[in-house]
C-alpha atoms as a PDB file:
ATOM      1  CA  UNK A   1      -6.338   0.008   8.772  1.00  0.00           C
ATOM      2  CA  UNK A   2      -9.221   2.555   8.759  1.00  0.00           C
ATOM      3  CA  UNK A   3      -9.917   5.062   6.504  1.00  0.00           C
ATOM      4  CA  UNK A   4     -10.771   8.314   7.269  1.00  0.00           C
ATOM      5  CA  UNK A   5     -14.549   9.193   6.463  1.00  0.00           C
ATOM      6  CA  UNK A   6     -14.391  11.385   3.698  1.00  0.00           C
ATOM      7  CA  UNK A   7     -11.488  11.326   2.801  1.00  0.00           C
ATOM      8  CA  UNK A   8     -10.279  12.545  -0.871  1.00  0.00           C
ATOM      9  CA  UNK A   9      -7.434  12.899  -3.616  1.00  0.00           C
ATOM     10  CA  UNK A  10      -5.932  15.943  -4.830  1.00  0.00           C
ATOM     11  CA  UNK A  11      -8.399  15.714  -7.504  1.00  0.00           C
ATOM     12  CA  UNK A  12     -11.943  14.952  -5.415  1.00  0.00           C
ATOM     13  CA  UNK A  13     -11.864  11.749  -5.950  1.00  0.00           C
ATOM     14  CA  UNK A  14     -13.100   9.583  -3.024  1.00  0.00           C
ATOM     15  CA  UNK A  15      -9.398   7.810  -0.961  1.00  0.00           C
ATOM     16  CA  UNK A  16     -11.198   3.734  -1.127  1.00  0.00           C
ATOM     17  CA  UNK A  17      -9.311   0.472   0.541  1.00  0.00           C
ATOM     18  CA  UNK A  18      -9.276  -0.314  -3.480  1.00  0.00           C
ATOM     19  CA  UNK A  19      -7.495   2.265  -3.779  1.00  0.00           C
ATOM     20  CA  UNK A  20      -4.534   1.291  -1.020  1.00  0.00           C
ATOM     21  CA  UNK A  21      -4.800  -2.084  -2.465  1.00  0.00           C
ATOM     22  CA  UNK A  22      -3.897  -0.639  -6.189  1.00  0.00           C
ATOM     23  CA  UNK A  23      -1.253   1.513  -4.991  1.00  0.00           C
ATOM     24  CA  UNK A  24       0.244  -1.398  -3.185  1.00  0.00           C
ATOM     25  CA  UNK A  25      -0.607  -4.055  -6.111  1.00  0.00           C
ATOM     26  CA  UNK A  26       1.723  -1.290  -8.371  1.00  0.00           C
ATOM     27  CA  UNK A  27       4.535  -0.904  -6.319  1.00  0.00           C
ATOM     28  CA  UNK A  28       4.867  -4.890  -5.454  1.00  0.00           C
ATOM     29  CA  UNK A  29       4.673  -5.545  -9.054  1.00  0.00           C
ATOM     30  CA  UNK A  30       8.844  -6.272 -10.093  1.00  0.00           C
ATOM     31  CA  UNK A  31       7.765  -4.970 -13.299  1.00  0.00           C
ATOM     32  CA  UNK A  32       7.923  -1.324 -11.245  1.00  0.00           C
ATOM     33  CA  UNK A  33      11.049  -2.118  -9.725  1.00  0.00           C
ATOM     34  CA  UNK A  34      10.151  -0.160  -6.493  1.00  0.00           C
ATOM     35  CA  UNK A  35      13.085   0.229  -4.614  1.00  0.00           C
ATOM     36  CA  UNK A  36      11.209  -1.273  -1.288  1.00  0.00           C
ATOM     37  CA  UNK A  37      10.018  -4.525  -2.432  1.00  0.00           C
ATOM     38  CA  UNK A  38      12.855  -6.815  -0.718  1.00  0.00           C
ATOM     39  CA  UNK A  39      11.209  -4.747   2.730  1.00  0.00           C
ATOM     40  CA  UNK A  40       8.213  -6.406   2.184  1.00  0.00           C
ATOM     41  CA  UNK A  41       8.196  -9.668   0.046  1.00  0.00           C
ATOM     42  CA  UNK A  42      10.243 -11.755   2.798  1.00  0.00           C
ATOM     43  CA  UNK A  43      13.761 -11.428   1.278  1.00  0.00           C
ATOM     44  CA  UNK A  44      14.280  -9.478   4.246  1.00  0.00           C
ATOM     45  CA  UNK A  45      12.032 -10.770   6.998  1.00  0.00           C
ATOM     46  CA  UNK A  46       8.751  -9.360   6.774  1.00  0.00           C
ATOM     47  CA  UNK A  47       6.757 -11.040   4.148  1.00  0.00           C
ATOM     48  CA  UNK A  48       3.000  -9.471   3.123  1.00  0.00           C
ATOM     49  CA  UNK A  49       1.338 -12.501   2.399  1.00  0.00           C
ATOM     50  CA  UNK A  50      -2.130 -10.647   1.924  1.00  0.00           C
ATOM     51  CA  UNK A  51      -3.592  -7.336   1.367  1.00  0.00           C
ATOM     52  CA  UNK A  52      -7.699  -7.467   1.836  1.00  0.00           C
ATOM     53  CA  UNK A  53     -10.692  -4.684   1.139  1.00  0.00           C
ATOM     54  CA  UNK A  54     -13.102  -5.955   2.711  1.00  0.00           C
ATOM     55  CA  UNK A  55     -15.014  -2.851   2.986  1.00  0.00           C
ATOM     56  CA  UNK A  56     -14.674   0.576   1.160  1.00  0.00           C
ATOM     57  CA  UNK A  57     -12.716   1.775   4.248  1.00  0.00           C
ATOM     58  CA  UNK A  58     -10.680  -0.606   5.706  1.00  0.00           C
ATOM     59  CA  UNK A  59      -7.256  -2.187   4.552  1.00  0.00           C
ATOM     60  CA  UNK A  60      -6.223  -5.726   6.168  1.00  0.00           C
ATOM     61  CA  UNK A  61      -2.453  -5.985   5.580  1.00  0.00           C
ATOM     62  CA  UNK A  62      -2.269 -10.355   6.499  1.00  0.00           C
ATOM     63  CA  UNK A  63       1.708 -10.418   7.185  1.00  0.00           C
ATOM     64  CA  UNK A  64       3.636 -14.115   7.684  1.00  0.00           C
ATOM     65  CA  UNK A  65       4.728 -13.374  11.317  1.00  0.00           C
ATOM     66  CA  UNK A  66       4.244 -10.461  13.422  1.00  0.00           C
ATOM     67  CA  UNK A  67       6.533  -7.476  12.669  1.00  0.00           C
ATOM     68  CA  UNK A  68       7.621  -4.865  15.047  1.00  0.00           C
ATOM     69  CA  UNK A  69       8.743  -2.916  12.053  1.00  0.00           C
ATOM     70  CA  UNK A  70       5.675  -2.706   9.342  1.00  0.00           C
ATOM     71  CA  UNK A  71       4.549   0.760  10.601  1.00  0.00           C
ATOM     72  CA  UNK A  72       7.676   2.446  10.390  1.00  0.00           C
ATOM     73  CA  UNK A  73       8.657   0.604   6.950  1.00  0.00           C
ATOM     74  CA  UNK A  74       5.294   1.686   5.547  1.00  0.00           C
ATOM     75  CA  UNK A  75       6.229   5.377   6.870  1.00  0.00           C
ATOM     76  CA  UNK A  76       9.614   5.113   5.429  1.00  0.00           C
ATOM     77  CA  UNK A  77      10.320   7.956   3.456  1.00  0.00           C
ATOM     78  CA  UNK A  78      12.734   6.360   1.173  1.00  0.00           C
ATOM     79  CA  UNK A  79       9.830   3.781   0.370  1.00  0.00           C
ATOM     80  CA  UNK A  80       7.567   7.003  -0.927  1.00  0.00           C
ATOM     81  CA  UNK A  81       4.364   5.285   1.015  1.00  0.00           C
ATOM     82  CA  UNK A  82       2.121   7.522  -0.289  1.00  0.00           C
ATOM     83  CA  UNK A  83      -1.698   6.755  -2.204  1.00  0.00           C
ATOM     84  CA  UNK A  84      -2.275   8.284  -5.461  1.00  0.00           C
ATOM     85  CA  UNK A  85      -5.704   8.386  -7.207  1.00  0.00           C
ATOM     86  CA  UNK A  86      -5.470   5.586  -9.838  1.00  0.00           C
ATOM     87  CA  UNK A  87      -7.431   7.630 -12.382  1.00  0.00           C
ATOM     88  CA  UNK A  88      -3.589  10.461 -12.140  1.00  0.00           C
ATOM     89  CA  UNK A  89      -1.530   7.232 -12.835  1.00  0.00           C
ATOM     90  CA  UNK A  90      -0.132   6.885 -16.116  1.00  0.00           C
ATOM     91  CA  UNK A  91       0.581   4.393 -17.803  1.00  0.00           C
ATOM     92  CA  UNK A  92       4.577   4.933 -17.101  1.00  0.00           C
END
């Protein structure tokens, strides 16, 4: 994925691949228990193997086999796919 050029945060803050990369780190993290990791850790098919930044725009999602379904699972509205700044996180 590319980022939109300029993009921001609520807050002003610069939207980074880091960023998408946090966000995703946070929700795959069991600790979170986010309702949508079994959609994307292979209990379910797709498997993420890989989630790259190699620039400050761009976001390399490196899944196990191709996946008809990744876009609209990333869209999924039950899944909350969303990118918030890291510096409005809390620590809950």
């Amino acid at each position: 994925f590319t980022l939109r050029d300029g993009a921001v945060f609520h807050n002003g803050d610069a939207v980074t691949s880091s960023d998408v990369k946090w966000n995703w780190d946070r929700r795959m993290d069991p600790a979170n228990q986010w309702f949508c990791i079994p959609f994307y850790d292979g209990s379910q098919g797709l498997k993420v193997e890989q989630v790259a930044t190699p620039d400050p725009r761009t976001v390399v999602f490196t899944l196990k086999a191709p996946n008809a379904l990744f876009l609209a699972q990333l869209a999924s509205v039950q899944c909350n796919g969303w990118v918030a700044s890291p510096t409005n996180v809390g620590a809950d």
